[in-house]
C-alpha atoms as a PDB file:
ATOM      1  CA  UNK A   1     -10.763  93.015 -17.057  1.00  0.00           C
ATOM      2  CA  UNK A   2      -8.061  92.020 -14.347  1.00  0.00           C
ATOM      3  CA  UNK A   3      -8.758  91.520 -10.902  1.00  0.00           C
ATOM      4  CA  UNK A   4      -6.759  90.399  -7.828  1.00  0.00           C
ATOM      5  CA  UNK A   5      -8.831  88.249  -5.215  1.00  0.00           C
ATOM      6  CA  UNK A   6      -7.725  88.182  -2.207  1.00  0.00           C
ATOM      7  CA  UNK A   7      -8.202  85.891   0.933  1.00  0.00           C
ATOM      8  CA  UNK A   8      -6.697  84.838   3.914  1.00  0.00           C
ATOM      9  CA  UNK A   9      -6.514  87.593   6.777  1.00  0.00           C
ATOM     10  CA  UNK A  10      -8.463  87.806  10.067  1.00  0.00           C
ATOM     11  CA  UNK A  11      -7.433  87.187  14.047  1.00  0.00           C
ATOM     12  CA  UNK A  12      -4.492  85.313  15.010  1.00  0.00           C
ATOM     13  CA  UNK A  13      -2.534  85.316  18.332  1.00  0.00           C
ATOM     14  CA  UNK A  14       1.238  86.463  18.943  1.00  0.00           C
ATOM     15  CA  UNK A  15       3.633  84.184  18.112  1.00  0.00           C
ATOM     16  CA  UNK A  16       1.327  82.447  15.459  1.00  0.00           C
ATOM     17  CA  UNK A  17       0.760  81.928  11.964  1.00  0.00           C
ATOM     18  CA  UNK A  18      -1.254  83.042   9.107  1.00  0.00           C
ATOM     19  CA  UNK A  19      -1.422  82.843   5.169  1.00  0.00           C
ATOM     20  CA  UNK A  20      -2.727  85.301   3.149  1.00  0.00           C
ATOM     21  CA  UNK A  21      -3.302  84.365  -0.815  1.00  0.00           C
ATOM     22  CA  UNK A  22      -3.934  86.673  -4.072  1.00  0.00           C
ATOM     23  CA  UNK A  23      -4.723  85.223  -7.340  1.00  0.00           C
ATOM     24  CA  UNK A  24      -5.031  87.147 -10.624  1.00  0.00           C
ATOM     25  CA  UNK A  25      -8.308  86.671 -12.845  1.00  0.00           C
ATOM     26  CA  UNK A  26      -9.422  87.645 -15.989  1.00  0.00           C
ATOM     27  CA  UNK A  27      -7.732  88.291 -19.444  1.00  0.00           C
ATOM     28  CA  UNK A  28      -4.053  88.551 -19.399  1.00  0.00           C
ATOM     29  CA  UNK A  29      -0.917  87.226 -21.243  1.00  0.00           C
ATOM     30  CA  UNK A  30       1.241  86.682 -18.001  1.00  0.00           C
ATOM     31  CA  UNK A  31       2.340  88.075 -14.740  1.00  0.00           C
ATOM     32  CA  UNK A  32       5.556  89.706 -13.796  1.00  0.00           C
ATOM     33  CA  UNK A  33       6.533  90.799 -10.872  1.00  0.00           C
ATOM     34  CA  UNK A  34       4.332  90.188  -7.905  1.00  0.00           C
ATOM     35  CA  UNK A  35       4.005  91.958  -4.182  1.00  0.00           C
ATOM     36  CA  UNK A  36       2.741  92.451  -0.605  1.00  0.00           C
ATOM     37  CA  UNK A  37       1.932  95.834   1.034  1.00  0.00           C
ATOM     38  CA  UNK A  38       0.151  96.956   4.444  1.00  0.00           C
ATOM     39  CA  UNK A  39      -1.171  99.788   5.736  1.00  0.00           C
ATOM     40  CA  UNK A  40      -0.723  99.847   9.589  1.00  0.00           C
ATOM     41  CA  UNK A  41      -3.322 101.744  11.723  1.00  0.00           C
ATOM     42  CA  UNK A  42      -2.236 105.725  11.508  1.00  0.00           C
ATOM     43  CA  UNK A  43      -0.069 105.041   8.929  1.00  0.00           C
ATOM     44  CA  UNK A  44       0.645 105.036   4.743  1.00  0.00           C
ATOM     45  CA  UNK A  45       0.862 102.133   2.759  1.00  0.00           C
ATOM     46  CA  UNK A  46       4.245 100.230   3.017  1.00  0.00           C
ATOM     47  CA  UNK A  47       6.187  97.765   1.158  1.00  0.00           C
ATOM     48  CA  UNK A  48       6.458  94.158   2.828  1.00  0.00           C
ATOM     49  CA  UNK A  49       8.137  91.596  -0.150  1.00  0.00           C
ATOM     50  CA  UNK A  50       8.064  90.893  -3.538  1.00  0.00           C
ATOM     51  CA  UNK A  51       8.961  88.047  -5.680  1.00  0.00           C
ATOM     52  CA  UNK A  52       9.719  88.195  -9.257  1.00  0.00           C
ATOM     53  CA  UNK A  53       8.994  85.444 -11.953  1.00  0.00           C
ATOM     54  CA  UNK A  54      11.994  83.715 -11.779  1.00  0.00           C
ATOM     55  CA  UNK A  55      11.438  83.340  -8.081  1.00  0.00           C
ATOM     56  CA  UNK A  56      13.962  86.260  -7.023  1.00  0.00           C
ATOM     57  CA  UNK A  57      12.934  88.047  -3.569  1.00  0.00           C
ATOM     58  CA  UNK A  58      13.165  90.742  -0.829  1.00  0.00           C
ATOM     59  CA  UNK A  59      11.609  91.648   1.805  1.00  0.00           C
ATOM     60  CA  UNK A  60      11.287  94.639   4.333  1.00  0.00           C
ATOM     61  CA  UNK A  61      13.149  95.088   7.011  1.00  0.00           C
ATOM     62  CA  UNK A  62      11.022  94.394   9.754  1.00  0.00           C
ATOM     63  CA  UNK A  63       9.868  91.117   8.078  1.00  0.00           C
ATOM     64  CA  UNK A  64      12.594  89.362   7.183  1.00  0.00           C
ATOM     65  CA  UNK A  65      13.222  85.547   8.708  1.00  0.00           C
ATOM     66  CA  UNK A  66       9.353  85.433   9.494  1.00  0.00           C
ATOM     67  CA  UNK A  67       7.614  85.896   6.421  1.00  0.00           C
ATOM     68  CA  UNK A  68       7.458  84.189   3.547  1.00  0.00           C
ATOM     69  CA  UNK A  69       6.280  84.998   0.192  1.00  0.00           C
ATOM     70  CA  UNK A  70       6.143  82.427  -2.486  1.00  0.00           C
ATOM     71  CA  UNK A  71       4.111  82.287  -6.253  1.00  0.00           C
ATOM     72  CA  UNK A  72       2.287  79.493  -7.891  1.00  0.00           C
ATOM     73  CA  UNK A  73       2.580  80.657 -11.664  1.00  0.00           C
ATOM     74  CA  UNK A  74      -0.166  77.849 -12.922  1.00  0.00           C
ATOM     75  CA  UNK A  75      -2.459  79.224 -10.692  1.00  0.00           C
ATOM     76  CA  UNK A  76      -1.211  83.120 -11.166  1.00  0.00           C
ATOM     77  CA  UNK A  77      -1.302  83.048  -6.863  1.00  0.00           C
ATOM     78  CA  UNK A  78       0.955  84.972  -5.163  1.00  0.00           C
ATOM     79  CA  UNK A  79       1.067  83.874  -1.129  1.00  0.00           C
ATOM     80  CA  UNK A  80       2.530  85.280   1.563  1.00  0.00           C
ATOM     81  CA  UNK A  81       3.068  83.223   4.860  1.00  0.00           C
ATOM     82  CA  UNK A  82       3.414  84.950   7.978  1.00  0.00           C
ATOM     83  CA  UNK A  83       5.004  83.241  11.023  1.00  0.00           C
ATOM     84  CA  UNK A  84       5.602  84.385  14.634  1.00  0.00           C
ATOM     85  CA  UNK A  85       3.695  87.433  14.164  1.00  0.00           C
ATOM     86  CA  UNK A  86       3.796  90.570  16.296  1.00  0.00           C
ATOM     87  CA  UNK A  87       0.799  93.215  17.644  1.00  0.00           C
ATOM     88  CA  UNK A  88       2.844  95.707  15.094  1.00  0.00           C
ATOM     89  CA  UNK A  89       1.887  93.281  11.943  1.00  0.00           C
ATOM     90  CA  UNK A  90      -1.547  94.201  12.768  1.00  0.00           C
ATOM     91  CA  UNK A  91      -2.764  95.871   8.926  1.00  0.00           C
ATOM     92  CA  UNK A  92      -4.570  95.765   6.184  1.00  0.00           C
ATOM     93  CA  UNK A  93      -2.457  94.080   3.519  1.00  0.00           C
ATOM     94  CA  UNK A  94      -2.710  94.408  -0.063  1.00  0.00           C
ATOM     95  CA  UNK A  95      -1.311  92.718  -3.149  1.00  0.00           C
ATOM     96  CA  UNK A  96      -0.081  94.015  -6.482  1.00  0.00           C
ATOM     97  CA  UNK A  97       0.789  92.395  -9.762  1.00  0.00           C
ATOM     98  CA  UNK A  98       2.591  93.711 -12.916  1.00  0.00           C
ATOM     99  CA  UNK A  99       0.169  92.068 -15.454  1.00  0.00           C
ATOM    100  CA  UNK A 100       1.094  92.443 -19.274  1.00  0.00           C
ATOM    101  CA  UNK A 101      -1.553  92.224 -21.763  1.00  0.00           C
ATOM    102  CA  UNK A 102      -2.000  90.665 -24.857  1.00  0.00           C
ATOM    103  CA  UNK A 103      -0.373  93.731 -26.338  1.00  0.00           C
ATOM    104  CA  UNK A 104       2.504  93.255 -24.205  1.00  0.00           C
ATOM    105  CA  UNK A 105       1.788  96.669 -21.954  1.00  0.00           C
ATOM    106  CA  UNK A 106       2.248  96.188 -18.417  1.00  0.00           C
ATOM    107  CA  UNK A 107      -0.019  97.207 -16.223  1.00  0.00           C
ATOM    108  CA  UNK A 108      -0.066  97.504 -11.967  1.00  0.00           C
ATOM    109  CA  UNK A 109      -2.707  95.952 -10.413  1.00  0.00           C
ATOM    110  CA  UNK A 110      -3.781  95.957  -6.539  1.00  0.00           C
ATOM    111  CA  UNK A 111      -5.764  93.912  -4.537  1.00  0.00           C
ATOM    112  CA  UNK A 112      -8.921  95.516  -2.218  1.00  0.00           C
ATOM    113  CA  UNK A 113      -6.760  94.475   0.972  1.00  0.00           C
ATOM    114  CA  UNK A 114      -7.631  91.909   3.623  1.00  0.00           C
ATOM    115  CA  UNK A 115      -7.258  92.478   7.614  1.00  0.00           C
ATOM    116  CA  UNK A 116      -4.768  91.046   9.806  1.00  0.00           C
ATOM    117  CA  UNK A 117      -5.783  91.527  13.206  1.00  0.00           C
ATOM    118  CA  UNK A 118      -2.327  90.451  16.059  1.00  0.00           C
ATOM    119  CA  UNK A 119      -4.358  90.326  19.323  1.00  0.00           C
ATOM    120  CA  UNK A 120      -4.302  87.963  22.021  1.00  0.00           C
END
């Protein structure tokens, strides 16, 4: 049984910062690619950045040059640091990880999604 835990999340002011931290558990061989997503108020779920294993990234858009995300393989943690954040990053974000088994089939995992209220 995989699971992704996640923490992090809650209120933070304009401007600051936040980190938000998802860590695989259970029985696996290794993890492959790994990802952020939110889910804005009124809206569907959209990509935010991924990072592959060999440390390879991108990022959305309306993202880029203030987040961060960054992996810990030893630890099977996937972060994402988020700096000068806006009212509009406001969301619950969830994680994802391509986990392969130990018969090598890959398999998409998500996280339950933690809040990330913007509000002065």
């Amino acid at each position: 049984q995989v699971d992704l835990v996640q923490t992090g999340g809650g209120l933070v002011q304009p401007g600051g910062s936040l980190r938000l931290s998802c860590a695989v558990t259970g029985r696996f061989f290794s993890v492959n690619a790994m990802a952020w997503y939110r889910q804005r108020p009124g809206n569907e779920r959209e990509f935010v950045a991924t990072i592959t294993p060999t440390g390879g990234t991108k990022y959305a858009d309306s993202v880029k040059g203030r987040f961060i995300i960054s992996r810990d393989d030893p630890k099977n943690t996937v972060y994402l640091e988020m700096d000068s954040v806006k009212p509009e990053d406001t969301a619950v974000y969830y994680c994802n990880a391509r986990v392969i088994d130990r018969m090598s089939f890959e398999y998409l995992h998500w996280g339950r999604g933690t809040q990330v209220t913007v509000s002065p």
